[in-house]
Every structure is written in C-alpha cells, then in structure tokens.
Protein backbone atom coordinates (compact mmCIF):
# COMPACT_ATOMS: atom_id res chain seq x y z
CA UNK A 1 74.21 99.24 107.35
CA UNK A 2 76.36 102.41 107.09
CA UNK A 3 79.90 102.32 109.11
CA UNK A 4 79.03 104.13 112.74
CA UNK A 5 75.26 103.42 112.45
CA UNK A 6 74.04 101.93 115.85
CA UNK A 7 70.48 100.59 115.43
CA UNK A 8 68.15 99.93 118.64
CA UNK A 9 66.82 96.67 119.64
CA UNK A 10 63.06 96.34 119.26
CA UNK A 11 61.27 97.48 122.08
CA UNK A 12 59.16 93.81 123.22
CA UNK A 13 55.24 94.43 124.50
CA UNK A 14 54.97 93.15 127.82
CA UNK A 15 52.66 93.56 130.81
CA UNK A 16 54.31 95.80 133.33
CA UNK A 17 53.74 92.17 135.94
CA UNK A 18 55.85 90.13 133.21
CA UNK A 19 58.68 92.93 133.01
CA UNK A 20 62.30 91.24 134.20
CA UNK A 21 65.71 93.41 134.83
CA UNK A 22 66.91 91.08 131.56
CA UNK A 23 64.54 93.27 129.51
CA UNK A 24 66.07 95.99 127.79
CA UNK A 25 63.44 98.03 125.61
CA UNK A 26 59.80 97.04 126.52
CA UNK A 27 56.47 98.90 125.04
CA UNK A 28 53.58 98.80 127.69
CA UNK A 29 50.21 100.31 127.38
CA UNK A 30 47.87 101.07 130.20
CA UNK A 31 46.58 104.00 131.88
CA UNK A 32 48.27 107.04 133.83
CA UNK A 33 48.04 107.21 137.82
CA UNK A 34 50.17 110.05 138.60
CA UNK A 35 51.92 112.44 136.81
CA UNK A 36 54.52 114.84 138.95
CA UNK A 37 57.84 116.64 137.33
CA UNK A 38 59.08 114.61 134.83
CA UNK A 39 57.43 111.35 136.08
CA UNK A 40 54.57 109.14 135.95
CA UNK A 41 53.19 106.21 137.33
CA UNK A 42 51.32 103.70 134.59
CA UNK A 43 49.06 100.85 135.14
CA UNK A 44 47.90 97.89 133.20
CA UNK A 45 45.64 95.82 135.46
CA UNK A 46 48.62 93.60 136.43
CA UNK A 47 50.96 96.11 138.01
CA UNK A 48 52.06 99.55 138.03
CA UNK A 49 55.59 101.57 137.27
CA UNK A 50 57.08 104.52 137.36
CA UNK A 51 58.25 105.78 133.94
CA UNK A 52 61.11 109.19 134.24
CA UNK A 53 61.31 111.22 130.96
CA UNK A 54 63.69 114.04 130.48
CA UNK A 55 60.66 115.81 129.64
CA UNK A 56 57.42 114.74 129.78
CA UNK A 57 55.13 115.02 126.83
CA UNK A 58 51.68 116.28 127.76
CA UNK A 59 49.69 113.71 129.93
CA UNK A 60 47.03 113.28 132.13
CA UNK A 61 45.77 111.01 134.98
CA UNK A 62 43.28 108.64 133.81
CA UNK A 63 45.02 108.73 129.87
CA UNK A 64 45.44 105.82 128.40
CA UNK A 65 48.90 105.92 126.68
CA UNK A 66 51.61 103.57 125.21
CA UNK A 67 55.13 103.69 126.34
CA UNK A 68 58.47 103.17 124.77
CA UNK A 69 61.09 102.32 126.98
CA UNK A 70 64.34 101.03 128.68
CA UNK A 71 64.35 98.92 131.57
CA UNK A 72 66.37 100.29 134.70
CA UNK A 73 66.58 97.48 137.26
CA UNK A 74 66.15 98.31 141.02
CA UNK A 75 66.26 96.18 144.01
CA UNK A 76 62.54 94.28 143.92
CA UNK A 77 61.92 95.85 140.74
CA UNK A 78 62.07 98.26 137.98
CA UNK A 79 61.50 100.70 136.00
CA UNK A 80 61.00 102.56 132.52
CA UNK A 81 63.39 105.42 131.44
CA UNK A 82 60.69 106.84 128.64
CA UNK A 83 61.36 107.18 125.40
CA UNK A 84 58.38 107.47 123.41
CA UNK A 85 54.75 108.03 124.96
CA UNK A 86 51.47 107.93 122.44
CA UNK A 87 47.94 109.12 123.41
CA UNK A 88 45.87 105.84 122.78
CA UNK A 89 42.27 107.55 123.83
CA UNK A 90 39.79 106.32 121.94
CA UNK A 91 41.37 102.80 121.55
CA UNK A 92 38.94 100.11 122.59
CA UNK A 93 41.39 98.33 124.92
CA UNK A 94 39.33 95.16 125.24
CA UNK A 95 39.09 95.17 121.54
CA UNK A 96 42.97 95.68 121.33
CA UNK A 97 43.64 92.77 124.18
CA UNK A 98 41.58 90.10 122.36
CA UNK A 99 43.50 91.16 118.75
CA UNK A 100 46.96 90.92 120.40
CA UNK A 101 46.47 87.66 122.22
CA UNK A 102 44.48 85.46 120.06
C-alpha cells in the first residue's frame, strides 16, 4: 500500500440489538422511523438507533435502507455516525434474511 494511505476497517453487519461500544464500523439494514435535521432513527425488528449524518441523503419514514457506519458509545448504548446510506426498496427482506443466515 502507498506511504500515507490509511485504509478503513470493514464495516461488520450486525443487528442494531447485537451492536457493542467495541464495534467500530457496523452496516445495519432495517427501516426508517424518524427522520428530523440531519438525523434518523432506524429499526430492524430487534432494536432501534439513532444514526447523525453531516447531511442526510434523501430519506423517508417507512424506507427501508442500509447503513454504513461508526459506532459512538453512550452511556446504555450507542449510536451510528452515518457514513453511507443505500435505498434497499424493493429488496425482499425475508428473502435477504434467510440468504444471509443460512
């Protein structure tokens, strides 16, 4: 790798109830709650988070999306300082869970 070049570590899928403050990139995928200023709230089916962008792409409650992200621990929790969000409409997330878990 070229002198200088800093490379990021992979960003590991989790479900937002199996995040820890030891994580450092996660990529979740559920659906939006809330959207207000720069900030969402996302949820999976086994918890919810708040993800802060410093500027959020076009979303929409009820989207289903994908997020990039680094872990910011708080006290009795965390969350996600954004750094990539995808549109997954369309995906069939059943489908998707059975694929990634078998």
């Amino acid at each position: 790798m070229p002198e200088g070049f800093n490379r990021r570590l992979p960003a590991i899928p989790r479900l937002i109830s199996e995040i820890s403050s030891d994580d450092i990139r996660v990529r979740i995928m559920g659906t939006v709650l809330d959207v207000s200023g720069n900030r969402l709230v996302l949820d999976d089916g086994t918890g919810k988070v708040t993800v802060t962008f410093e500027e959020l792409p076009a979303v929409a409650p009820h989207q289903l999306v994908r997020i990039f992200g680094r872990v910011i621990p708080l006290d009795g929790g965390v969350e996600l300082s954004g750094e990539l969000l995808q549109d997954m409409t369309g995906l069939d997330l059943a489908l998707h869970r059975s694929l990634t878990q078998a």
